[in-house]
PDB file of N, CA and C in Angstrom:
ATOM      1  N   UNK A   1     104.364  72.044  56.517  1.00  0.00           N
ATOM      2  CA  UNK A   1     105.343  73.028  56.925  1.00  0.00           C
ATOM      3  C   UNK A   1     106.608  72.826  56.091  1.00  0.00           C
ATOM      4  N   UNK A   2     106.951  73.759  55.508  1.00  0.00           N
ATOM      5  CA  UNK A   2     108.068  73.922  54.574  1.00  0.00           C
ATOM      6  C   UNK A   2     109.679  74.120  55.360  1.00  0.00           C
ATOM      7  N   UNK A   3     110.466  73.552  54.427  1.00  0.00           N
ATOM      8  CA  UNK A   3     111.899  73.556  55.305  1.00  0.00           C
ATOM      9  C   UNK A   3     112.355  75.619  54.950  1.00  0.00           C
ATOM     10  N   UNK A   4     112.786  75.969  55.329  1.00  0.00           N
ATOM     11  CA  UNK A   4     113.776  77.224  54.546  1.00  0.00           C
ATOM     12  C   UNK A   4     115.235  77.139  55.294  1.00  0.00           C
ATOM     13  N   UNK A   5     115.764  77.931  54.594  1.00  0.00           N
ATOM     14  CA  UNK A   5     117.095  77.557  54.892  1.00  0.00           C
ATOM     15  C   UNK A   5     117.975  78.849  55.382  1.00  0.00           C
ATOM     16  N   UNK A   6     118.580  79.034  56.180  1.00  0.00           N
ATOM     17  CA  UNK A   6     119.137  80.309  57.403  1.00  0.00           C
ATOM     18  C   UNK A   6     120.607  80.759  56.914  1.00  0.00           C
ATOM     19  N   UNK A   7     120.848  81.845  57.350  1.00  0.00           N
ATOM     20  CA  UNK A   7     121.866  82.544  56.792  1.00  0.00           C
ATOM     21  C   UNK A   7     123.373  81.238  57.268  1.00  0.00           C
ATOM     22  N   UNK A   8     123.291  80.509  57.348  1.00  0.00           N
ATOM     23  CA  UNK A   8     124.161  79.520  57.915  1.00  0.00           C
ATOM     24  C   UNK A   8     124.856  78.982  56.776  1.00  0.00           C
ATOM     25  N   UNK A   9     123.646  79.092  55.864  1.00  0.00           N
ATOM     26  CA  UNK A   9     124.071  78.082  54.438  1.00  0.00           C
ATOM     27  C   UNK A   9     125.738  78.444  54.216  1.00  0.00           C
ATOM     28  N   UNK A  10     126.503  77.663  53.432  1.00  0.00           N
ATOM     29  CA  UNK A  10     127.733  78.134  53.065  1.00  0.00           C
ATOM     30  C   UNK A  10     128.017  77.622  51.748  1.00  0.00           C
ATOM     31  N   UNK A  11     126.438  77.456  50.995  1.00  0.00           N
ATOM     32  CA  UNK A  11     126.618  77.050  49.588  1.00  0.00           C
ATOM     33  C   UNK A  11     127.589  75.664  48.854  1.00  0.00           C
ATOM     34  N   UNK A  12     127.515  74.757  49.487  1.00  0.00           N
ATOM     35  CA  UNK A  12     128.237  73.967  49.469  1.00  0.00           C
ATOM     36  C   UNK A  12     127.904  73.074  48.526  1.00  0.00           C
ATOM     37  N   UNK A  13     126.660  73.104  48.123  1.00  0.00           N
ATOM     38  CA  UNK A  13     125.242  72.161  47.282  1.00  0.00           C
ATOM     39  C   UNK A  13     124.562  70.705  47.622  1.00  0.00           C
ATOM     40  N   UNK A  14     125.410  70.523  48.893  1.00  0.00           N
ATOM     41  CA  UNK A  14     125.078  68.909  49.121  1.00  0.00           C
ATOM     42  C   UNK A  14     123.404  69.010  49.240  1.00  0.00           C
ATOM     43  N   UNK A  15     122.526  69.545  49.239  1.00  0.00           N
ATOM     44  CA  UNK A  15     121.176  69.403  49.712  1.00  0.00           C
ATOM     45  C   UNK A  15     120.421  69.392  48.616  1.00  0.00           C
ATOM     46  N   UNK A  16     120.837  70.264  47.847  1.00  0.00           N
ATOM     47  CA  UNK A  16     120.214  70.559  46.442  1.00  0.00           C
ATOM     48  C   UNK A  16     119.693  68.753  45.624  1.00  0.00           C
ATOM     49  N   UNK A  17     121.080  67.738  45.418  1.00  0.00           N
ATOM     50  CA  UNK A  17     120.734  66.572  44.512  1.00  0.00           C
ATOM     51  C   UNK A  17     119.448  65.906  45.376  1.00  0.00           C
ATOM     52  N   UNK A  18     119.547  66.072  46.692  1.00  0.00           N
ATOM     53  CA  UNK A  18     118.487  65.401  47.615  1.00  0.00           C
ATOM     54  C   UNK A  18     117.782  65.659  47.470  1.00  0.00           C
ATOM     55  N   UNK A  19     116.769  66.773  47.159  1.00  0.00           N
ATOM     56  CA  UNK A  19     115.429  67.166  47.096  1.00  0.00           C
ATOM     57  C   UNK A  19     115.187  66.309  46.055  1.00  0.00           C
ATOM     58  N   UNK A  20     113.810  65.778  46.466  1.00  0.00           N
ATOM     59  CA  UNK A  20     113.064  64.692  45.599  1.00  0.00           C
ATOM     60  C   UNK A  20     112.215  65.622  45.192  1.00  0.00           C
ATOM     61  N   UNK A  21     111.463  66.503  45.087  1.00  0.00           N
ATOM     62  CA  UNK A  21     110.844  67.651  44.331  1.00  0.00           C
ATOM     63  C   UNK A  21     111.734  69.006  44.014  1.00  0.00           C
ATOM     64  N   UNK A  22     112.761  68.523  43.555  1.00  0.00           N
ATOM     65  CA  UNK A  22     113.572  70.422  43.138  1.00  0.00           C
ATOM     66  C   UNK A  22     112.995  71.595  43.633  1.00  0.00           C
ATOM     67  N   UNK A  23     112.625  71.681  44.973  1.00  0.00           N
ATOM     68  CA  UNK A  23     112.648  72.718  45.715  1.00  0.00           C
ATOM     69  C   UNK A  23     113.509  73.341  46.048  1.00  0.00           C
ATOM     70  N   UNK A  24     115.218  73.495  45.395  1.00  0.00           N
ATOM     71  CA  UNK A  24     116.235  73.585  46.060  1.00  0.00           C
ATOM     72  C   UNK A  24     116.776  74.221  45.341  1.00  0.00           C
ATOM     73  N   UNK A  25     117.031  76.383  44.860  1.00  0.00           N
ATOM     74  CA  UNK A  25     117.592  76.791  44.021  1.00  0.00           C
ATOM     75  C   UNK A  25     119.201  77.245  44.907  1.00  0.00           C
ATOM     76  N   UNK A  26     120.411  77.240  43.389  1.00  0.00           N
ATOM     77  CA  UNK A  26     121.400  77.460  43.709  1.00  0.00           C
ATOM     78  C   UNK A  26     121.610  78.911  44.161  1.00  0.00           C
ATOM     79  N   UNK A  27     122.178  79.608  45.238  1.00  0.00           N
ATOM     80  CA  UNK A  27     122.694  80.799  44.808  1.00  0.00           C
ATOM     81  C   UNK A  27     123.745  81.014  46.007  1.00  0.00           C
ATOM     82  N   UNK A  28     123.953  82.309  46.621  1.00  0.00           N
ATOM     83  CA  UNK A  28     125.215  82.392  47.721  1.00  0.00           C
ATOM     84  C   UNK A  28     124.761  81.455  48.630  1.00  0.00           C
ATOM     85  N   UNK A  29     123.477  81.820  49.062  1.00  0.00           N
ATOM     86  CA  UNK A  29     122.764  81.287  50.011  1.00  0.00           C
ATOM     87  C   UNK A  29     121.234  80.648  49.491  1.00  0.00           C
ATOM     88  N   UNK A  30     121.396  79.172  49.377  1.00  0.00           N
ATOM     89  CA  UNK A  30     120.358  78.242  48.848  1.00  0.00           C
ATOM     90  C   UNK A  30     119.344  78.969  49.145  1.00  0.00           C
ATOM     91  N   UNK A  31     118.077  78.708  48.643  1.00  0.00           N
ATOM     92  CA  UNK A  31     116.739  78.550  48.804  1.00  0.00           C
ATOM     93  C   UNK A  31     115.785  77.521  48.605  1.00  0.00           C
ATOM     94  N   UNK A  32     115.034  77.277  49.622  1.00  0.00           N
ATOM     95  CA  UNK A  32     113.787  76.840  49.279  1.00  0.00           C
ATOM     96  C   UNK A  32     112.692  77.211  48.953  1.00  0.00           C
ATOM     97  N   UNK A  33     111.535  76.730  47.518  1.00  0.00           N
ATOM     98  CA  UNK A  33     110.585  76.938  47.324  1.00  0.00           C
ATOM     99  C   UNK A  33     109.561  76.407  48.129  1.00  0.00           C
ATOM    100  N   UNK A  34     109.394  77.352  49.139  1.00  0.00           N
ATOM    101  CA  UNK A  34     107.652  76.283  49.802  1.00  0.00           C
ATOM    102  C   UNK A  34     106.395  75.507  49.447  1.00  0.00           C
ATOM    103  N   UNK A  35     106.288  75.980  48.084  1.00  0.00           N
ATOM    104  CA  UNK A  35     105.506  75.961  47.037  1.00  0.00           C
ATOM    105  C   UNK A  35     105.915  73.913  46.836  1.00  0.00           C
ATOM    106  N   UNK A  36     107.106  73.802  46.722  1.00  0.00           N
ATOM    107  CA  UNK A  36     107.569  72.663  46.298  1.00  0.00           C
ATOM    108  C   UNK A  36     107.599  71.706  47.720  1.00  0.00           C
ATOM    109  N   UNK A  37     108.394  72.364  48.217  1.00  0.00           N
ATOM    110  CA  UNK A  37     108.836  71.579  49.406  1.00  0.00           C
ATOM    111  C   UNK A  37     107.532  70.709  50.384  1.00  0.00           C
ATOM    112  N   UNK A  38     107.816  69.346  50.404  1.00  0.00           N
ATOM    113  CA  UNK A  38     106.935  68.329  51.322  1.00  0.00           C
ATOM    114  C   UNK A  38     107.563  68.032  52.316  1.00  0.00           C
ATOM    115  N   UNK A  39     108.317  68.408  53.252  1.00  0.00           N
ATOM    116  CA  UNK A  39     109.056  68.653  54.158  1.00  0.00           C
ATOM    117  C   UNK A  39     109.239  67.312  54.562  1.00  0.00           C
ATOM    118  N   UNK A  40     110.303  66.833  54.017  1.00  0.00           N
ATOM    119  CA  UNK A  40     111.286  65.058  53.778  1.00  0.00           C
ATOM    120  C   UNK A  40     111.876  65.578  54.699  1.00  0.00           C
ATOM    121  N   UNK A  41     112.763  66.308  54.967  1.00  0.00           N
ATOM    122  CA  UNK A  41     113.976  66.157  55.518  1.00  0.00           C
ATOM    123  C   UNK A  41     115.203  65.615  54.727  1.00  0.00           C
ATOM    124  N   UNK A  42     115.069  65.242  53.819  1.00  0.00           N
ATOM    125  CA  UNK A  42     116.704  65.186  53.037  1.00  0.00           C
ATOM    126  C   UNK A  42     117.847  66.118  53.010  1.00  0.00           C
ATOM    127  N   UNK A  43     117.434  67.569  52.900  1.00  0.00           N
ATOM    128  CA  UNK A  43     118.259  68.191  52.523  1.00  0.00           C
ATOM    129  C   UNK A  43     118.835  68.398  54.395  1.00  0.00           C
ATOM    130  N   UNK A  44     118.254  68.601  54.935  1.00  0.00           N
ATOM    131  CA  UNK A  44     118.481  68.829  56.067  1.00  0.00           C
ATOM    132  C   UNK A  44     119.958  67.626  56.524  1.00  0.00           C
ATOM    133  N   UNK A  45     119.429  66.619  56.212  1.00  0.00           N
ATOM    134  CA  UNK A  45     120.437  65.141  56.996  1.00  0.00           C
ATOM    135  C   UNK A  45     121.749  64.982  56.612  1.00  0.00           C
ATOM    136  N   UNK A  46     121.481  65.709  55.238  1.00  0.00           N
ATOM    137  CA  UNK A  46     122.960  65.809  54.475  1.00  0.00           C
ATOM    138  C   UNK A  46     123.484  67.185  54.418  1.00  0.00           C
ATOM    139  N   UNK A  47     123.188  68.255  55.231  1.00  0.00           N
ATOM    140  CA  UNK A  47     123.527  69.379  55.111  1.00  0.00           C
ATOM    141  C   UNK A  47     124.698  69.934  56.564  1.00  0.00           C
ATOM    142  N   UNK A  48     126.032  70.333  55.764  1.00  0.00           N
ATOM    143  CA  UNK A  48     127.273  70.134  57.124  1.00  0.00           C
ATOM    144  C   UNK A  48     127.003  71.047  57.716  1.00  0.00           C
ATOM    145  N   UNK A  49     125.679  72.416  58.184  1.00  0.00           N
ATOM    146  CA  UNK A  49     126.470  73.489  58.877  1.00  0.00           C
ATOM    147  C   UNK A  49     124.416  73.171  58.866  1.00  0.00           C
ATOM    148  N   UNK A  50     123.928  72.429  59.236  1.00  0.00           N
ATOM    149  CA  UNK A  50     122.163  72.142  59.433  1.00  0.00           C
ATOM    150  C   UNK A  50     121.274  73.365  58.766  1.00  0.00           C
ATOM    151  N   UNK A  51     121.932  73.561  58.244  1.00  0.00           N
ATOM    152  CA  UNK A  51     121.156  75.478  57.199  1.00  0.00           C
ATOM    153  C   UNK A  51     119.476  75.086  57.385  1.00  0.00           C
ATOM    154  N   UNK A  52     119.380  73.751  56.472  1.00  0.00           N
ATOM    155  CA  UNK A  52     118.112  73.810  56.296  1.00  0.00           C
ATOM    156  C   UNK A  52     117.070  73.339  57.652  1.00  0.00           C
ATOM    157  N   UNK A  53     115.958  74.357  58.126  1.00  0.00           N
ATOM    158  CA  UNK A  53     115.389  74.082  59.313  1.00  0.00           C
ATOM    159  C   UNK A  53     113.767  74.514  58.994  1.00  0.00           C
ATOM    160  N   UNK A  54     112.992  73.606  59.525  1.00  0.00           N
ATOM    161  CA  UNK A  54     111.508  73.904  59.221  1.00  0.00           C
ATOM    162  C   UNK A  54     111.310  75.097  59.665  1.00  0.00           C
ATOM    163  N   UNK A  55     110.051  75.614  59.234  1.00  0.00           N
ATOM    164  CA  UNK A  55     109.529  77.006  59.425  1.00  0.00           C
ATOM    165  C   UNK A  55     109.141  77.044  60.381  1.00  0.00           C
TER     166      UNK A  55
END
């Protein structure tokens, strides 16, 4: 189960260096590739407003 990430994001980038597979593109509002994502939880632990939440 893949993380994605909710209109919450506020682009801040802290989640992005965490991904240990670069599942994590920049834009207003991050994205995750599911394709990539092994659902760690990194981006999630370090993320201030919890954007990123499993599917």
């Amino acid at each position: 189960m893949a993380y994605h990430i909710t209109d919450d994001c506020i682009a801040c980038g802290a989640c992005q260096p965490e991904c240990p597979t670069d599942a994590i593109s920049e834009g207003d509002i991050y994205s995750i590739d599911p394709e990539k994502c092994i659902d760690c939880g990194a981006c999630a632990n370090v993320c201030p407003v919890d954007a990123p939440q499993p599917e």
